[in-house]
Protein backbone atom coordinates (compact mmCIF):
# COMPACT_ATOMS: atom_id res chain seq x y z
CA UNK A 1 3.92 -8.81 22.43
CA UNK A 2 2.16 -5.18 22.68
CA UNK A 3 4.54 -3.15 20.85
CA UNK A 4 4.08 0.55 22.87
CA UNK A 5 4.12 -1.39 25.33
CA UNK A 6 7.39 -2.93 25.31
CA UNK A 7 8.78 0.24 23.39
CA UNK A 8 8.13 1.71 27.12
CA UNK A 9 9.54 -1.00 28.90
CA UNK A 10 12.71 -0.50 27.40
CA UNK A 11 13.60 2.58 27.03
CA UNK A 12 12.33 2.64 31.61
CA UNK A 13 14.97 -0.33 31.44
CA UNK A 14 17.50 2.03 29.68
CA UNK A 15 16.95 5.42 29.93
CA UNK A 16 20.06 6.64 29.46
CA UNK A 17 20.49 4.83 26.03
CA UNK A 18 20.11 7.43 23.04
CA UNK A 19 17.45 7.88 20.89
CA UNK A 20 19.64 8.32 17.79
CA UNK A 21 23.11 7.22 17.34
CA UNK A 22 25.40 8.39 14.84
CA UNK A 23 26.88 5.63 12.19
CA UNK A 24 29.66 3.82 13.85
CA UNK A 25 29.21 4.84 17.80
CA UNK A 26 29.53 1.61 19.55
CA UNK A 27 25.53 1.80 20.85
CA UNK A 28 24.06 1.79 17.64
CA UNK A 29 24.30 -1.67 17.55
CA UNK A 30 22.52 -1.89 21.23
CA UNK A 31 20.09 0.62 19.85
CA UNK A 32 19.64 -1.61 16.37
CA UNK A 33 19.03 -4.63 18.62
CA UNK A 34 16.27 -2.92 21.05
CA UNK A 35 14.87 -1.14 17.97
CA UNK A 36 14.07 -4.94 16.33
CA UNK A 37 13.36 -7.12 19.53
CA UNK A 38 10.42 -4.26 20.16
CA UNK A 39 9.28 -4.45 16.45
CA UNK A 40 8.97 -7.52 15.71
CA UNK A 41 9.20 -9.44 11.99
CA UNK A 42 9.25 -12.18 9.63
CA UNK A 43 12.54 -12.28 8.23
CA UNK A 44 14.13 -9.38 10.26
CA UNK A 45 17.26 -7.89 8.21
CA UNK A 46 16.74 -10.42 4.92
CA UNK A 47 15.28 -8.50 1.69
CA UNK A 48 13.76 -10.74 -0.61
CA UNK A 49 14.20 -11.33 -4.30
CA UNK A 50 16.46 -8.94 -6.31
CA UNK A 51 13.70 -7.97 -8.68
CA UNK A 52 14.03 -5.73 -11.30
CA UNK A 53 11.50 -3.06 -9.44
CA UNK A 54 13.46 -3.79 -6.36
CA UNK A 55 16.80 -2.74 -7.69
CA UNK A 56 15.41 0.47 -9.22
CA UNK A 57 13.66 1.58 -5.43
CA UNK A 58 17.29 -0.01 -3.81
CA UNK A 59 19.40 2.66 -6.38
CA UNK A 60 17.17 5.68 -5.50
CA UNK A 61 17.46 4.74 -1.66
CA UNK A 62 21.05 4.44 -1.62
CA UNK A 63 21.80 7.74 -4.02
CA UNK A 64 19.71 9.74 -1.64
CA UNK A 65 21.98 8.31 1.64
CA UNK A 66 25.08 9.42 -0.53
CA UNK A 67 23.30 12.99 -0.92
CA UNK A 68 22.65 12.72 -4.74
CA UNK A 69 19.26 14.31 -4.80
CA UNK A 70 19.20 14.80 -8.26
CA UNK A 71 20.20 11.22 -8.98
CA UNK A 72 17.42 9.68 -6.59
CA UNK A 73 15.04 11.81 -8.34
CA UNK A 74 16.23 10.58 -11.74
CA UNK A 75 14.80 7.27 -10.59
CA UNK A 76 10.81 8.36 -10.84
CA UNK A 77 9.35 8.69 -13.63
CA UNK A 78 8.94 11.91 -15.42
CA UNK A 79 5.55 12.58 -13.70
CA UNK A 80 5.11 10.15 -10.97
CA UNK A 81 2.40 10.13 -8.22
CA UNK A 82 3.35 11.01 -4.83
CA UNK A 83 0.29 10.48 -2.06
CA UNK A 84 -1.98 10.23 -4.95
CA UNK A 85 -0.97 13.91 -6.39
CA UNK A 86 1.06 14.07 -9.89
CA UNK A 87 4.87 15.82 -9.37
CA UNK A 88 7.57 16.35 -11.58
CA UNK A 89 10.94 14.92 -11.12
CA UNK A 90 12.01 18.33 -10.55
CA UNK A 91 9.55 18.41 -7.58
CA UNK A 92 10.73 15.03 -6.34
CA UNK A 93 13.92 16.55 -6.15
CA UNK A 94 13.18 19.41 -4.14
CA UNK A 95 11.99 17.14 -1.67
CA UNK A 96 14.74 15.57 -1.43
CA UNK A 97 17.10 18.59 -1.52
CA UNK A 98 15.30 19.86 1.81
CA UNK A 99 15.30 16.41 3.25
CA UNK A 100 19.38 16.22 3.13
CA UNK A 101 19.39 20.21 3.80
CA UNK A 102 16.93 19.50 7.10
CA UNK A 103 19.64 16.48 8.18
CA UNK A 104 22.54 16.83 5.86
CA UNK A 105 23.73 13.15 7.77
CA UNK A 106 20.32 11.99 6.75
CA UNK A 107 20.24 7.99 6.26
CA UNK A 108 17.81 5.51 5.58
CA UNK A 109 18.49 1.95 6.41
CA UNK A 110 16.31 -0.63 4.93
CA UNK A 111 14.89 -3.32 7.46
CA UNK A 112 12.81 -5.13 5.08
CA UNK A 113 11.90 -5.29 1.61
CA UNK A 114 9.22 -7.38 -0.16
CA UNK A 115 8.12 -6.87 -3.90
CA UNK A 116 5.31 -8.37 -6.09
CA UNK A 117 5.41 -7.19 -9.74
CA UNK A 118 5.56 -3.88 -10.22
CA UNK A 119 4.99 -3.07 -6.30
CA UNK A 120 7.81 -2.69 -3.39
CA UNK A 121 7.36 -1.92 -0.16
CA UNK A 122 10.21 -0.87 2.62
CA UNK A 123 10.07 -0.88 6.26
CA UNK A 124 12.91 1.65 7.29
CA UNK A 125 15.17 3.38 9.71
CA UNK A 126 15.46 6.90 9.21
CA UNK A 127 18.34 8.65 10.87
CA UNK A 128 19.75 12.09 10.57
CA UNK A 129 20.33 15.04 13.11
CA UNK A 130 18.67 18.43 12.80
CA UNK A 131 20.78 20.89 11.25
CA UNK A 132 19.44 22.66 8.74
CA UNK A 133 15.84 24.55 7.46
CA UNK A 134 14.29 22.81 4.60
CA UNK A 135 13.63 24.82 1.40
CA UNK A 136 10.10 22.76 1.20
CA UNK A 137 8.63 23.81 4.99
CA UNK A 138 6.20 20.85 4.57
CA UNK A 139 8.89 17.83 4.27
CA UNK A 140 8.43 15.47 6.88
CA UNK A 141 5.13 16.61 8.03
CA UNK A 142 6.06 20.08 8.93
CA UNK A 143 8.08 19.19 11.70
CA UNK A 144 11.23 20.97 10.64
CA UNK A 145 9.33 24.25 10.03
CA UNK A 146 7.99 24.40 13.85
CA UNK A 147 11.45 24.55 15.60
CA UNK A 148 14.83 26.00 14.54
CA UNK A 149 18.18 23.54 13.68
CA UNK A 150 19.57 22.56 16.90
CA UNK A 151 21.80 19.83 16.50
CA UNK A 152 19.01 16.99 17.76
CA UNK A 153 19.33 13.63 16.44
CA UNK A 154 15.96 11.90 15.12
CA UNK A 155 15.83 7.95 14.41
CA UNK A 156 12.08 7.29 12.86
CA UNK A 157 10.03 4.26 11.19
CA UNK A 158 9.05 4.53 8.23
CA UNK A 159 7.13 2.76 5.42
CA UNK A 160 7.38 3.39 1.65
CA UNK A 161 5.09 1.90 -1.53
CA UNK A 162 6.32 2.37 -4.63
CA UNK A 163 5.26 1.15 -7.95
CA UNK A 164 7.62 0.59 -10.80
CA UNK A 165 7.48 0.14 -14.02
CA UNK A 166 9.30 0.66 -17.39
CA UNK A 167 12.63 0.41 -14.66
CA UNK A 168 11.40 4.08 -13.24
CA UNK A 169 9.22 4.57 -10.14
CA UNK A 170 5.61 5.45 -10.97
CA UNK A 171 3.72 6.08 -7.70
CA UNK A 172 4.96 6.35 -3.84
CA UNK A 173 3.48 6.60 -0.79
CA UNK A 174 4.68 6.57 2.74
CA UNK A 175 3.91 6.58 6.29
CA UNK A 176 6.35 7.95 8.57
CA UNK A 177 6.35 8.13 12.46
CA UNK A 178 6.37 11.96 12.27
CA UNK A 179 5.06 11.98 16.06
CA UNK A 180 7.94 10.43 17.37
CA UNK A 181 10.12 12.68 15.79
CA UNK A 182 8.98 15.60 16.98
CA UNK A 183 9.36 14.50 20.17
CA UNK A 184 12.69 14.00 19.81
CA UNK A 185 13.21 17.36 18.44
CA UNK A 186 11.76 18.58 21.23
CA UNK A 187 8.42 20.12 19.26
CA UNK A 188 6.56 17.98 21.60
CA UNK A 189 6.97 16.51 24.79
CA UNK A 190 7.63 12.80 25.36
CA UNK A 191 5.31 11.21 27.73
CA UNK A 192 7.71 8.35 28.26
CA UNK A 193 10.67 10.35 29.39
CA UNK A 194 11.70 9.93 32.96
CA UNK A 195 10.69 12.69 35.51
CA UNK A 196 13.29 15.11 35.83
């Protein structure tokens, strides 16, 4: 199956069908099912193992849903690598801070997680709607600091790395589908969006 290609496909078949739901609205679930019979996987919803690295990268993921920056950050170690560039805790929690003050509803959802040692990886949902500007203009790509708060919901891939060790997270890196995201904050336009 060509992924874009059946990403098109259905949201021709559905149009009408929002591109973010909040949590609870009856057509998340029809969103949550299009979202993972057009993305494919091995093991679609199951995480594997309950290592101890996995538990540490599980507590910072679900402090930062609850919007406890400062306890997210408390899970990296005191420097950590981010991209390949050394930050302090303190910086890993101004990140954070504009993240939740960009989408204050912000929420990842983990799709899959698979570990080996010291390494996790996570693919993700990332929800939130736009309500905010972020301290840090460069969260997220930019994105937020090319168009003003206006209410828009965003629902995003997104892949994370971390390495743990000593029960703190070392290094991260992620890839994020920034592009679609901007499209539906209206940044840039969608090319699959029916003519109006």
């Amino acid at each position: 199956m060509n992924t874009p290609r059946a990403y098109v496909d259905a949201r021709r078949a559905a149009p009408d069908l929002p591109l973010c739901t909040r949590r609870g609205d009856p057509d998340r679930a029809l969103l949550r099912l299009t979202v993972r019979s057009i993305l494919p996987c091995h093991n679609a919803g199951m995480q594997m193992g309950s290592t101890e690295a996995e538990a540490v990268v599980k507590e910072q993921i679900r402090l930062l849903n609850e919007g406890d920056t400062a306890g997210s950050a408390a899970n990296f170690a005191e420097p950590a690598l981010n991209h390949g560039v050394e930050v302090t805790r303190d910086r890993v929690e101004a990140v954070l801070r504009s993240l939740r003050t960009a989408m204050p509803d912000l929420h990842t959802e983990t799709i899959e997680m698979v570990s080996d040692g010291e390494v996790v990886v996570c693919r993700s949902i990332l929800t939130g709607t736009h309500l905010g500007t972020p301290e840090i203009p460069f969260v997220q790509g930019g994105v937020f600091a090319m168009i003003a708060p206006a209410g828009k919901c965003i629902e995003m891939m997104q892949m994370h790395w971390f390495r743990v060790r000593d029960g703190k997270i070392v290094e991260h890196w992620a890839v994020r589908d920034d592009l679609t995201m901007a499209r539906q904050l209206g940044v840039v336009d969608d090319p699959f969006a029916a003519p109006s």
